[in-house]
C-alpha atoms as a PDB file:
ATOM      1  CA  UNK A   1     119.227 196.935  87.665  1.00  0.00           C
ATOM      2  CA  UNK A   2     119.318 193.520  84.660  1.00  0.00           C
ATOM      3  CA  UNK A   3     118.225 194.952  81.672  1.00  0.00           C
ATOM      4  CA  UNK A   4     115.862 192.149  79.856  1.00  0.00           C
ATOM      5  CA  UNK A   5     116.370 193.649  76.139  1.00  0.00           C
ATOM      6  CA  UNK A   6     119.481 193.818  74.296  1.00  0.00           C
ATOM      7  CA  UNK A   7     118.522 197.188  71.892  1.00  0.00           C
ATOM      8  CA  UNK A   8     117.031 200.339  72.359  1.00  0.00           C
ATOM      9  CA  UNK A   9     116.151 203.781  70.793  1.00  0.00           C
ATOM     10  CA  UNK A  10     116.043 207.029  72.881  1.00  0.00           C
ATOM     11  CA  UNK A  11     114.690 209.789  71.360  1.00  0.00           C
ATOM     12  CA  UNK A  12     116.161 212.619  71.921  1.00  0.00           C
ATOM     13  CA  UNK A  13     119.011 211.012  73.679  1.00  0.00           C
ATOM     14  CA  UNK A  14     121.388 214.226  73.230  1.00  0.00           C
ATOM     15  CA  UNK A  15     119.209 215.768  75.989  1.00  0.00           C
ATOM     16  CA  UNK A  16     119.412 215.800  79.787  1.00  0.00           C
ATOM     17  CA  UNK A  17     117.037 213.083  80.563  1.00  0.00           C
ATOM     18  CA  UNK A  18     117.781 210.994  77.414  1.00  0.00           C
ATOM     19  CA  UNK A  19     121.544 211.117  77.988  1.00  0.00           C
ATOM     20  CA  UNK A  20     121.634 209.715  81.116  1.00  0.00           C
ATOM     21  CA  UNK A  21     119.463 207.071  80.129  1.00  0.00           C
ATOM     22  CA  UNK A  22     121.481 206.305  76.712  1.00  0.00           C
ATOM     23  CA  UNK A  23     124.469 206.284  79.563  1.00  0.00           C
ATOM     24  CA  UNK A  24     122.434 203.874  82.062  1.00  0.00           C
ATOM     25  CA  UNK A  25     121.247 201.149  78.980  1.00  0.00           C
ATOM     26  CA  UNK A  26     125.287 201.571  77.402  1.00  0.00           C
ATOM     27  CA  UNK A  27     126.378 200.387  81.220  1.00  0.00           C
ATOM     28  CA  UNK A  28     123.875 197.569  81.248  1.00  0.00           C
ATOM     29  CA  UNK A  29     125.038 195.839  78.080  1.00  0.00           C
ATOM     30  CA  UNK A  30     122.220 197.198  75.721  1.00  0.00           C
ATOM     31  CA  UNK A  31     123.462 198.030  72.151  1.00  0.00           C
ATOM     32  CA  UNK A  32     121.770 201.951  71.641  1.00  0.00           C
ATOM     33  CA  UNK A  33     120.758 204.423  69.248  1.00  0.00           C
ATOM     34  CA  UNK A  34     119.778 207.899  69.763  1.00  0.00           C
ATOM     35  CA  UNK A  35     117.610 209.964  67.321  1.00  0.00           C
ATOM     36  CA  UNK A  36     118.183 213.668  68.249  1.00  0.00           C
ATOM     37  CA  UNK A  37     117.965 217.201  65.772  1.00  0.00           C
ATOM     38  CA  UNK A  38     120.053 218.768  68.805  1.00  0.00           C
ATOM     39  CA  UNK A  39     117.882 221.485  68.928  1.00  0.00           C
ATOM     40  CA  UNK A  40     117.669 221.702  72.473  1.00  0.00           C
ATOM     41  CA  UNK A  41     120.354 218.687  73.722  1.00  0.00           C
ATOM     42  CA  UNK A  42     124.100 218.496  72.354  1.00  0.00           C
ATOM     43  CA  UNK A  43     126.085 215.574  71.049  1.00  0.00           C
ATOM     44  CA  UNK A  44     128.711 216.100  74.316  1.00  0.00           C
ATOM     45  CA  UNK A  45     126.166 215.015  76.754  1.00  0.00           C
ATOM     46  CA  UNK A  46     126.365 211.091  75.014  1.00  0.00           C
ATOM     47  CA  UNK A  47     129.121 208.817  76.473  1.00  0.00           C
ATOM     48  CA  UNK A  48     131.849 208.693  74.546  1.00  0.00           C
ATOM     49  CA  UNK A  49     132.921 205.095  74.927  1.00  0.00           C
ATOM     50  CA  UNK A  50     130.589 203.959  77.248  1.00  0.00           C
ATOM     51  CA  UNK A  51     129.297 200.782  74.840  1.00  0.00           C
ATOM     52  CA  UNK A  52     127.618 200.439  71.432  1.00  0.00           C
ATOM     53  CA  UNK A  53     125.838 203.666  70.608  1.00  0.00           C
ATOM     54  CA  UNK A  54     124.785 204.601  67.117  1.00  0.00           C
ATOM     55  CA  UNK A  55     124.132 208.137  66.930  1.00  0.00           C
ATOM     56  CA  UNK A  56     121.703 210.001  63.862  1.00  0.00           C
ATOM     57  CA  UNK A  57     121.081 213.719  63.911  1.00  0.00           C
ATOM     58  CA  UNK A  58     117.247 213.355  63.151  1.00  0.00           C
ATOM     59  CA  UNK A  59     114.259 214.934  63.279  1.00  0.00           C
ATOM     60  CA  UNK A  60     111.440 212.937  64.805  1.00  0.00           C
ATOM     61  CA  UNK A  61     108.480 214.623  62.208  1.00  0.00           C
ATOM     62  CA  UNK A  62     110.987 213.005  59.523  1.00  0.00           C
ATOM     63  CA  UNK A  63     109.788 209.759  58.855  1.00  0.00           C
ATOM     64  CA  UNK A  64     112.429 207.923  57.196  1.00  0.00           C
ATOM     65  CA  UNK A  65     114.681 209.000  59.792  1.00  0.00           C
ATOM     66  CA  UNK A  66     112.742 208.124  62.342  1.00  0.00           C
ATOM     67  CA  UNK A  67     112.002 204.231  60.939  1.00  0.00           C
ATOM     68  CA  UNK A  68     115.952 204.153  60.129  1.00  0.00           C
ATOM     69  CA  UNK A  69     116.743 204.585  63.807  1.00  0.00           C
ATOM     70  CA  UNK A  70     113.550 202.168  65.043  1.00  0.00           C
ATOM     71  CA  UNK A  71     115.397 199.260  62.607  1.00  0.00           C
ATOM     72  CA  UNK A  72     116.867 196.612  64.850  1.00  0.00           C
ATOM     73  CA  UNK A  73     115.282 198.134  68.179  1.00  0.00           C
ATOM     74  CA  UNK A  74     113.709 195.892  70.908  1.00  0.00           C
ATOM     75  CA  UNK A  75     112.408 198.657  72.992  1.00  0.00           C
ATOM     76  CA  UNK A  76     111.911 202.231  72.477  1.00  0.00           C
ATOM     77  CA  UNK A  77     111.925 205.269  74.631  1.00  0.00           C
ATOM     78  CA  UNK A  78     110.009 208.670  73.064  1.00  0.00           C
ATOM     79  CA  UNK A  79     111.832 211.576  75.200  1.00  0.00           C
ATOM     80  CA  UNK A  80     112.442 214.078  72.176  1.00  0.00           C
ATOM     81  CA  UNK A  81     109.907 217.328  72.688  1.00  0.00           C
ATOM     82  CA  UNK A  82     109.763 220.509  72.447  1.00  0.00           C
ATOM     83  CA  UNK A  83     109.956 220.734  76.298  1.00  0.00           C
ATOM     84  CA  UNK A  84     109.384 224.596  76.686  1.00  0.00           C
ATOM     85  CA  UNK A  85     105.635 225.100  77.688  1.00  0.00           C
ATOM     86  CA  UNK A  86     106.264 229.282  76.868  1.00  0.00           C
ATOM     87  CA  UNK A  87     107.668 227.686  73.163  1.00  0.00           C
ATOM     88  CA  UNK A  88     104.448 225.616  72.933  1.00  0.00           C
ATOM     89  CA  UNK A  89     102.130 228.435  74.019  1.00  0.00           C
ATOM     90  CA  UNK A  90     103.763 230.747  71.138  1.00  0.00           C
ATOM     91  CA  UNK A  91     103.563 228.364  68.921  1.00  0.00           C
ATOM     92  CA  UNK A  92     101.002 225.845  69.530  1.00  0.00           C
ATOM     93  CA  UNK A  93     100.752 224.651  65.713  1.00  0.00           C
ATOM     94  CA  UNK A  94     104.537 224.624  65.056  1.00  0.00           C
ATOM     95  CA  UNK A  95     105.178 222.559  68.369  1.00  0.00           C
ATOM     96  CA  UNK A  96     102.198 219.976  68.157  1.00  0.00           C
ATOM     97  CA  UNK A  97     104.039 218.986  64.805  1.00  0.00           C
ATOM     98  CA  UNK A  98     106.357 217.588  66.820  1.00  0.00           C
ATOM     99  CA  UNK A  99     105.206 216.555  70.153  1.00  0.00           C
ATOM    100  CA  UNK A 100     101.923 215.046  68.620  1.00  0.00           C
ATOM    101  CA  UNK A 101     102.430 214.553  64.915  1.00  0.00           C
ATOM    102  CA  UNK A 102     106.223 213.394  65.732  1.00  0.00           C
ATOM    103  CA  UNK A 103     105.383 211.365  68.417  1.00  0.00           C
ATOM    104  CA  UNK A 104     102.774 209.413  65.638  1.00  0.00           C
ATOM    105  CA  UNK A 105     105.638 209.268  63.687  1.00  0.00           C
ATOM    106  CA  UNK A 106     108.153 207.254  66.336  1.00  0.00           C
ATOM    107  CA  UNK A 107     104.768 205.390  67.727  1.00  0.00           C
ATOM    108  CA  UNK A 108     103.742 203.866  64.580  1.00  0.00           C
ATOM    109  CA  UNK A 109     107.656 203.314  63.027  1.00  0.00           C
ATOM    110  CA  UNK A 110     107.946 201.007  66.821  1.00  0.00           C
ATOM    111  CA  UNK A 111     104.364 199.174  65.934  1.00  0.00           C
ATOM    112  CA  UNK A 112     105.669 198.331  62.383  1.00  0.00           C
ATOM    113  CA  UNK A 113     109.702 197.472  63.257  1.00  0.00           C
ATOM    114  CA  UNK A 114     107.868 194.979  65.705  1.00  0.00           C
ATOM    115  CA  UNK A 115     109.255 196.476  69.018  1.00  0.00           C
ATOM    116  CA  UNK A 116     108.807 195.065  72.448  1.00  0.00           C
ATOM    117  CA  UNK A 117     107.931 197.747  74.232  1.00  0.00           C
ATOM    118  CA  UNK A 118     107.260 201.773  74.114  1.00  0.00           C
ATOM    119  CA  UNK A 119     107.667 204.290  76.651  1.00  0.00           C
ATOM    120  CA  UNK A 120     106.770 207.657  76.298  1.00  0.00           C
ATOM    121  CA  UNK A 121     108.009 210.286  78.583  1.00  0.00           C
ATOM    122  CA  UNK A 122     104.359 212.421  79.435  1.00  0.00           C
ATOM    123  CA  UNK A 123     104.382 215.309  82.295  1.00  0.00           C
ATOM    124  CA  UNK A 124     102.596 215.500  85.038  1.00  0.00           C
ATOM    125  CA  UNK A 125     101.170 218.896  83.475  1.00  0.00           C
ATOM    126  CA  UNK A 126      98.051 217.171  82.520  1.00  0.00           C
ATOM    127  CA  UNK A 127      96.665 217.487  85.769  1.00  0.00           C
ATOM    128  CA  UNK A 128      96.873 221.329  85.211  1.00  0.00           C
ATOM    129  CA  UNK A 129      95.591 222.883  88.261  1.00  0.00           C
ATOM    130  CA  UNK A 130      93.628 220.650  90.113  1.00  0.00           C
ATOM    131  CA  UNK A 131      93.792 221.336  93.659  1.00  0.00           C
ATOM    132  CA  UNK A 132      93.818 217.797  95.002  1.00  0.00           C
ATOM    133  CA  UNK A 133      96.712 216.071  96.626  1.00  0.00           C
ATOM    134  CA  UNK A 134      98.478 214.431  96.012  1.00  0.00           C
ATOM    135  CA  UNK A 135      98.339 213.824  92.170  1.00  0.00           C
ATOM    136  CA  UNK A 136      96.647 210.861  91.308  1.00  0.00           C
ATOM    137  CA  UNK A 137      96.587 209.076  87.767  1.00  0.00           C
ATOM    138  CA  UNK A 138      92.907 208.403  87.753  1.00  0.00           C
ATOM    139  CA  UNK A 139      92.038 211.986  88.191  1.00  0.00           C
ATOM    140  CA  UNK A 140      90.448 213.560  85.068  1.00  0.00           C
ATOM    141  CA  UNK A 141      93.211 215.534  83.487  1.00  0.00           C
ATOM    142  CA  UNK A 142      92.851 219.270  83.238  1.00  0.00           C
ATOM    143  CA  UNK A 143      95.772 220.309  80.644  1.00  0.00           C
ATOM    144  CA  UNK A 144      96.409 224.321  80.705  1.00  0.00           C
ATOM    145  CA  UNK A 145      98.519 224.888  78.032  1.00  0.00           C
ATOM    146  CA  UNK A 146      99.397 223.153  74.706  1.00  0.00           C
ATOM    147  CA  UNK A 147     102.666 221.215  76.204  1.00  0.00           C
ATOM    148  CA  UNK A 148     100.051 219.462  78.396  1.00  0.00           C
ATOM    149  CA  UNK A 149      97.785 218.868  75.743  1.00  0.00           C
ATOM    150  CA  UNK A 150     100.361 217.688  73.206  1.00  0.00           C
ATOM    151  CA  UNK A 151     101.504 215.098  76.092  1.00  0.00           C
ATOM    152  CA  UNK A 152      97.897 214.004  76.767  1.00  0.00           C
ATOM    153  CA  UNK A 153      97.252 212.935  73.757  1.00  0.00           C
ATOM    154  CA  UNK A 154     100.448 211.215  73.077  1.00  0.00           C
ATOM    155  CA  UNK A 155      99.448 208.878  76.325  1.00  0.00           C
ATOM    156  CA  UNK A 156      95.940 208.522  74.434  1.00  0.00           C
ATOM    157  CA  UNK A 157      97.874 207.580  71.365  1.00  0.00           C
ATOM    158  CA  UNK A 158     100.193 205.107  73.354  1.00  0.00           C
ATOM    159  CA  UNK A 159      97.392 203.416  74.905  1.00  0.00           C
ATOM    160  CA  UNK A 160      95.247 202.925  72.093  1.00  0.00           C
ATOM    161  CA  UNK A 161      98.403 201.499  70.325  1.00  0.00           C
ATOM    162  CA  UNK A 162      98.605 199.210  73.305  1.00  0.00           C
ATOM    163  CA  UNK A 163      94.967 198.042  72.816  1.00  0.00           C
ATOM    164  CA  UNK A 164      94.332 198.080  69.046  1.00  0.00           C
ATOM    165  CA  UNK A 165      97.917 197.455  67.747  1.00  0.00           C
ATOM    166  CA  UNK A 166      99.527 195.121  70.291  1.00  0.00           C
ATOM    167  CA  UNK A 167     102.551 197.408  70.779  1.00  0.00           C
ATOM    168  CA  UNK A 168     102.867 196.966  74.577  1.00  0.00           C
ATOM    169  CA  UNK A 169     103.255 200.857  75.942  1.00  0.00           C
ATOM    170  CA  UNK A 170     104.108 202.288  78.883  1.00  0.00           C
ATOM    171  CA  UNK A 171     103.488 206.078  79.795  1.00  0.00           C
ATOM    172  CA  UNK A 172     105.397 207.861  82.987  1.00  0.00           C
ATOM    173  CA  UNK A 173     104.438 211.581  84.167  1.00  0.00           C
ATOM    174  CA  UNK A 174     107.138 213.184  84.676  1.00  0.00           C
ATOM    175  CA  UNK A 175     107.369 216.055  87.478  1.00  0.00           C
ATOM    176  CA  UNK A 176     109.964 218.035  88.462  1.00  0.00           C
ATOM    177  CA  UNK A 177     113.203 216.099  87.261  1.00  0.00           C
ATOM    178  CA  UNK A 178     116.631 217.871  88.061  1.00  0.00           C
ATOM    179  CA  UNK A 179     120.598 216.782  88.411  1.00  0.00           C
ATOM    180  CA  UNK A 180     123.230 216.888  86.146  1.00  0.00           C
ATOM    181  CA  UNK A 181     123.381 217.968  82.416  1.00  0.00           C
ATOM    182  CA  UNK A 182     120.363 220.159  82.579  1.00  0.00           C
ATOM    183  CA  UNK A 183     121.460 223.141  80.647  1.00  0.00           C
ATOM    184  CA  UNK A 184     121.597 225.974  83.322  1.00  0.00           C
ATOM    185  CA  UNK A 185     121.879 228.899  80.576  1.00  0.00           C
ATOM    186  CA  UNK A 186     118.286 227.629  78.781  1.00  0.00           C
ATOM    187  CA  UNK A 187     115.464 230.801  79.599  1.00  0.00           C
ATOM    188  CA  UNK A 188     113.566 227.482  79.729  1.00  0.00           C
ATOM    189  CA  UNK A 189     115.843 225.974  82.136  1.00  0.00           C
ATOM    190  CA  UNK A 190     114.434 224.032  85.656  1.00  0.00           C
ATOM    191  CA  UNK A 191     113.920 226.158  88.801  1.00  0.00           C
ATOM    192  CA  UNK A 192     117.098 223.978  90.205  1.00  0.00           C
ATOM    193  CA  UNK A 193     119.668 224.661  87.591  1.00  0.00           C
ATOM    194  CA  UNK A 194     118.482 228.453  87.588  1.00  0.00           C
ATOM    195  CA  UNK A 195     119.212 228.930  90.988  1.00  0.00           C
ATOM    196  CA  UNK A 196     122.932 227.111  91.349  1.00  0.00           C
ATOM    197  CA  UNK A 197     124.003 229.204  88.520  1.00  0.00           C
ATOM    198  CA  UNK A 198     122.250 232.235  90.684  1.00  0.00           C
ATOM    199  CA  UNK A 199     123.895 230.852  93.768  1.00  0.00           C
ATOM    200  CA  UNK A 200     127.476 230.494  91.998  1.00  0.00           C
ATOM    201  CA  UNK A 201     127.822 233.290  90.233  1.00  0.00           C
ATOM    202  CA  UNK A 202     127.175 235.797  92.761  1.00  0.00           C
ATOM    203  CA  UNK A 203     123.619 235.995  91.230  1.00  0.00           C
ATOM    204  CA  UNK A 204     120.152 237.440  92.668  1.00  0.00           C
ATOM    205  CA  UNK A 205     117.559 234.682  92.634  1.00  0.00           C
ATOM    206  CA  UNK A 206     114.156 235.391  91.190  1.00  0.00           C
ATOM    207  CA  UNK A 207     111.186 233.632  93.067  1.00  0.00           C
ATOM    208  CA  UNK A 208     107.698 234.714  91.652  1.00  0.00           C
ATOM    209  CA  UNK A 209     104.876 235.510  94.497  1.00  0.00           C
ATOM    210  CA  UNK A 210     105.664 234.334  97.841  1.00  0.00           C
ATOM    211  CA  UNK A 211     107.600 231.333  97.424  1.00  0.00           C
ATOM    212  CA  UNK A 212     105.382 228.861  99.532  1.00  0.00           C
ATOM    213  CA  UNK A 213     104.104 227.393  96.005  1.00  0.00           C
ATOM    214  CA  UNK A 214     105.453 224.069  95.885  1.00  0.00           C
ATOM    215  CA  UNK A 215     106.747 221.449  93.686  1.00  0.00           C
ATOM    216  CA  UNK A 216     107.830 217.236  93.883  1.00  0.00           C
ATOM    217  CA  UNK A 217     111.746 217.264  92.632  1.00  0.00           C
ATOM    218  CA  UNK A 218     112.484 213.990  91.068  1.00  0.00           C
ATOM    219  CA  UNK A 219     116.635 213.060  90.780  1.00  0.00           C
ATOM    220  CA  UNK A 220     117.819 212.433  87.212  1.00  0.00           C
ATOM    221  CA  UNK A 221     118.879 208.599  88.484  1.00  0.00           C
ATOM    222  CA  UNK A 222     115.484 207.904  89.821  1.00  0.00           C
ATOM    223  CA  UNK A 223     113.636 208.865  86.158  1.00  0.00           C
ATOM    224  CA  UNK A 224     115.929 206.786  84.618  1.00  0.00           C
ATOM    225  CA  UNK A 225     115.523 203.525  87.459  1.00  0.00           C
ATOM    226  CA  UNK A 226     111.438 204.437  86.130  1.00  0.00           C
ATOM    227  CA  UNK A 227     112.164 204.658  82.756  1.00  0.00           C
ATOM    228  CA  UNK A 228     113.668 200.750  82.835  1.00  0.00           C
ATOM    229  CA  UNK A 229     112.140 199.619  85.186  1.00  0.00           C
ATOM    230  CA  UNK A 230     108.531 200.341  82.686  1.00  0.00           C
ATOM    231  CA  UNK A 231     110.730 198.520  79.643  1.00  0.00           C
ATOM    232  CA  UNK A 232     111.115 195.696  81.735  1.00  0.00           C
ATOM    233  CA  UNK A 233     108.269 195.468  84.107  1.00  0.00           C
ATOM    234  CA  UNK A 234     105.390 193.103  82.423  1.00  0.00           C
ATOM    235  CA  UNK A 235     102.719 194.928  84.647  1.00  0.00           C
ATOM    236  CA  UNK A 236     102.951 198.310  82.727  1.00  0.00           C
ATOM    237  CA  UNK A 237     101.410 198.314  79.241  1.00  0.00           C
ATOM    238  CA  UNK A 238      98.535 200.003  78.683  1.00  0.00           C
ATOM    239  CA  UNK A 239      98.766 202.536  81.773  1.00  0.00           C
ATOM    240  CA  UNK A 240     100.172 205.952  82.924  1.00  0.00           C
ATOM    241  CA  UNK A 241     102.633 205.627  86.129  1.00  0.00           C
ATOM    242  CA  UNK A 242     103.944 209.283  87.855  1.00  0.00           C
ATOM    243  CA  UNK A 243     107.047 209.966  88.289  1.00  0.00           C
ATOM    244  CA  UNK A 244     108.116 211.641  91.437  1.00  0.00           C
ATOM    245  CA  UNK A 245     109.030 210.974  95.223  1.00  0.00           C
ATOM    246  CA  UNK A 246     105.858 211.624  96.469  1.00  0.00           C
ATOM    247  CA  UNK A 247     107.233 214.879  98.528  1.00  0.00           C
ATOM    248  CA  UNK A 248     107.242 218.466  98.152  1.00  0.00           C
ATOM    249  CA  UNK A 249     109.706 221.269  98.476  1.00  0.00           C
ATOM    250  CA  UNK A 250     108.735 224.877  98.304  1.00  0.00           C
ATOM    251  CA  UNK A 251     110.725 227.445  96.338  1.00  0.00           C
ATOM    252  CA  UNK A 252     111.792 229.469  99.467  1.00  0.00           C
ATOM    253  CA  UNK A 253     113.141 226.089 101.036  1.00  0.00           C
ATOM    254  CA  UNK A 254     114.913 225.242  97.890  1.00  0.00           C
ATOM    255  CA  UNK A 255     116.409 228.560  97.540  1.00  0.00           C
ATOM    256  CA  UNK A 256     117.713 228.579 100.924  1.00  0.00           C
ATOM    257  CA  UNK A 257     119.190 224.765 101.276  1.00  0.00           C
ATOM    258  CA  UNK A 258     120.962 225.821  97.522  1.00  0.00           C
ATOM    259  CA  UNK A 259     121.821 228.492  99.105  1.00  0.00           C
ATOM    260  CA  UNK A 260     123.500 227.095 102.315  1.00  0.00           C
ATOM    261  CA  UNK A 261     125.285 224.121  99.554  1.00  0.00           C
ATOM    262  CA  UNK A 262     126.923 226.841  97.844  1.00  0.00           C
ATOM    263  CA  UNK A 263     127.585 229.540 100.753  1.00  0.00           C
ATOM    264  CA  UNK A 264     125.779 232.011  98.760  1.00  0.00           C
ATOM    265  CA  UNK A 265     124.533 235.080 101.345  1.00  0.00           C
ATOM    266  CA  UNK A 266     122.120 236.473  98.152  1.00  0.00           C
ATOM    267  CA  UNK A 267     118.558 237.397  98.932  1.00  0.00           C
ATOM    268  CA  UNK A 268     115.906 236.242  96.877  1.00  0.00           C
ATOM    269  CA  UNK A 269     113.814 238.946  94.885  1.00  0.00           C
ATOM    270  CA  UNK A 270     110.733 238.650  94.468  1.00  0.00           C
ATOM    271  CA  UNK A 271     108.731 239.260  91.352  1.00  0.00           C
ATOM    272  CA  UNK A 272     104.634 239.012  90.587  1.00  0.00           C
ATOM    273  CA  UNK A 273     103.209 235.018  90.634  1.00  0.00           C
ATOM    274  CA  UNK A 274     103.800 233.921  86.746  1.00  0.00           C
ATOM    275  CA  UNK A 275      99.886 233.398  85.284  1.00  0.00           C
ATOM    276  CA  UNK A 276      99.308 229.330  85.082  1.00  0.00           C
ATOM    277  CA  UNK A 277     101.867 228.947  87.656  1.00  0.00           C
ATOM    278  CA  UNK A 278     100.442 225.836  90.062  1.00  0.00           C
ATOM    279  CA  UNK A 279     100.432 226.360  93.618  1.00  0.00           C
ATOM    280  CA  UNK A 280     100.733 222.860  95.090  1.00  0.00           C
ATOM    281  CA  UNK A 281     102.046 219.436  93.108  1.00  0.00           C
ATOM    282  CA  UNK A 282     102.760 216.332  94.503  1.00  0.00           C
ATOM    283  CA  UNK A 283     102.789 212.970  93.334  1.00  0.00           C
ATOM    284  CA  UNK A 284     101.119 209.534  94.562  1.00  0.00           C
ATOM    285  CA  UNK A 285     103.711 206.976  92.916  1.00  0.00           C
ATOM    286  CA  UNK A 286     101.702 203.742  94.376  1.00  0.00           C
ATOM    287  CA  UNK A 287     100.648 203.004  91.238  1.00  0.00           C
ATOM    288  CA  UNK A 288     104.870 202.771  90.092  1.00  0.00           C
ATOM    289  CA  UNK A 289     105.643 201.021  92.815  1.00  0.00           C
ATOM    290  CA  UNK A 290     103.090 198.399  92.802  1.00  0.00           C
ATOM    291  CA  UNK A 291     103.210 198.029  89.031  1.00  0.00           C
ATOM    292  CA  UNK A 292     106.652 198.671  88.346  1.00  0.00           C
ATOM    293  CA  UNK A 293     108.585 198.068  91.761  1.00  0.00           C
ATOM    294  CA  UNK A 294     109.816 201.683  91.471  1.00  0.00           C
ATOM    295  CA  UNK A 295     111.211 203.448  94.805  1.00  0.00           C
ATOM    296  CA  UNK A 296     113.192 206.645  94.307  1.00  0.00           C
ATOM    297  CA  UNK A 297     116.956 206.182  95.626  1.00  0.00           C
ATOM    298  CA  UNK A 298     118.375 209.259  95.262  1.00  0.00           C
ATOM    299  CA  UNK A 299     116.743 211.926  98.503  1.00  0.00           C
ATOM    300  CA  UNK A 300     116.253 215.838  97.523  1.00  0.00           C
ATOM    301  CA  UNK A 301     119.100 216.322  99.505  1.00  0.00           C
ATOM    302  CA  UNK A 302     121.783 214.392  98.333  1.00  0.00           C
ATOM    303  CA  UNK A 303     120.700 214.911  94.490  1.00  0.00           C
ATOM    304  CA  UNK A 304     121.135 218.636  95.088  1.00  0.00           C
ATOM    305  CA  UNK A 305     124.755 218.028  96.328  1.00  0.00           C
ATOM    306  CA  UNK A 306     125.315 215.760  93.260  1.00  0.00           C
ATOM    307  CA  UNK A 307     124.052 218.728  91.136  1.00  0.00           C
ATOM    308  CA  UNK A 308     126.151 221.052  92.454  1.00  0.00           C
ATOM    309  CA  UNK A 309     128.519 219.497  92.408  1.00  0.00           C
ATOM    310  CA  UNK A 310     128.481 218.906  88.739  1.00  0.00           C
ATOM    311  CA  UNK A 311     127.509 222.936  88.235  1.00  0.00           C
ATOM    312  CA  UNK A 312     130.998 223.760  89.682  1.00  0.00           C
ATOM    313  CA  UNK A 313     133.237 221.227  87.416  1.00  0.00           C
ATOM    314  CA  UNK A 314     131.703 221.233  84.602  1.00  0.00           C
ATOM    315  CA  UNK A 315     129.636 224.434  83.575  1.00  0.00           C
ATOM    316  CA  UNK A 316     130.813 227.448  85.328  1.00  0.00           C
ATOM    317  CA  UNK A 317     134.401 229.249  85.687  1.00  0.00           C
ATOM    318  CA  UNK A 318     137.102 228.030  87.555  1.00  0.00           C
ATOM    319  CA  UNK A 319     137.906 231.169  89.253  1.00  0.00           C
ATOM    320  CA  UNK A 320     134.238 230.341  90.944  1.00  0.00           C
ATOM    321  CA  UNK A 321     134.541 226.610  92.082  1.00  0.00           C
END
């Protein structure tokens, strides 16, 4: 995919999203710098000679830092969070420091460096637990925790920016994103990663109530195709786009095709449903495709051998590959 700008900040960069991405812009010729406090990624998941990539241990509530690593930047993409909704929902204060206040921070340091373009990485949590489906972005969101909240009002932030401010934005809801470099020993960790480590390691898989509740896995490659694609794309300011393949997978059927990738015979056990959990969550991406020309690549399928894949090189014991 061309790349139209030449420099760009990733926020959080150090983390599993943001590194591929850092990776993906490095490949396509754009000069980057990452801003991450490395509280949740690490400084191995950047490329190590993959291009021109400034790095700064930063915190995004730190202002200076944050307009030092804006400085030069055509385009800039806000993935740092705190990305644990149990973290936000024992600390709702402490994390809307960062996730709101923070996100201000980065927002208004891209308005006044003069940048291009900013994309914020939102969740399709706002639409809490409304039963329609698919997920649509002109239903009326119904955020159940604070994460959801926190990104809610960072889209309402990013839009008014867009209107009032002239600092073109883009937001993209995120829903269930997995592959490579998503940190499978995290309590916060996907439903993905937590099972391949189950899977490999002779592990007993937890699913919670009956396993039919179901969820729209996004591949790693494909968030980061959407994540350009709304830098470059000239009909995305102003809006919200999902981000997801517009299919669902329940947890017993993901269990059981990890299972059959890995050769794993271990039965799931099952534990009471989790309160807030959703049942049902799909997404309608016509919007992204339209607006933004984006068309997932990667299928469920083959993304789960890719992750696997990487699982068994890279994060668990040879004696087990």
């Amino acid at each position: 995919m061309l790349i139209s700008f030449k420099s760009a900040l990733v926020t959080g960069g150090a983390g599993f999203i943001g590194s591929h991405l850092a990776e993906a812009l490095l490949a396509g010729g754009c000069r980057v710098t990452v801003l991450d406090d490395l509280s949740s990624g690490n400084e191995r998941n950047l490329p190590a000679s993959a291009g021109e990539l400034r790095f700064i241990r930063g915190d995004i509530r730190d202002r200076r830092a944050v307009e030092n690593a804006v400085a030069g930047c055509e385009v800039v993409f806000h993935l740092a969070a705190v990305v644990s909704v149990p973290k936000t929902t024992q600390d709702p204060v402490g994390s809307a420091e960062v996730n709101e206040a923070g996100s201000l921070n980065v927002l208004d340091a891209a308005r006044r460096a003069g940048a291009r373009r900013f994309v914020f990485a939102s969740s399709s949590a706002v639409y809490g637990d409304d039963p329609r489906l698919p997920k649509r972005e002109d239903m009326a969101p119904k955020p159940l925790t604070p994460y959801a909240v926190q990104k809610l009002a960072v889209e309402y932030h990013a839009r008014v920016y867009s209107g009032l401010f002239s600092l073109p934005s883009v937001s993209l809801r995120f829903f269930n994103v997995f592959g490579p470099r998503q940190d499978p020993s995290s309590p916060y960790s996907g439903v993905i990663s937590i099972f391949m480590t189950k899977a490999l390691t002779a592990g007993v898989p937890v699913i919670y109530g009956d396993g039919l509740q179901s969820r729209d896995f996004v591949f790693v490659g494909d968030v980061v195709q959407a994540l350009i694609r709304a830098a470059n794309s000239p009909g995305g300011p102003g809006k919200v786009f999902n981000v997801g393949t517009g299919r669902s997978v329940t947890i017993r059927a993901l269990w059981e095709i990890v299972s059959a990738l890995s050769g794993s015979s271990a039965k799931p056990v099952h534990e009471p449903p989790r309160p807030g959990d959703v049942p049902q969550s799909v997404s309608a991406i016509d919007a992204a495709r339209t607006d933004l020309g984006f068309v997932p690549q990667v299928s469920f399928e083959k993304g789960l051998e890719m992750t696997i894949a990487w699982y068994r090189k890279t994060v668990l014991p040879e004696d087990i590959q």
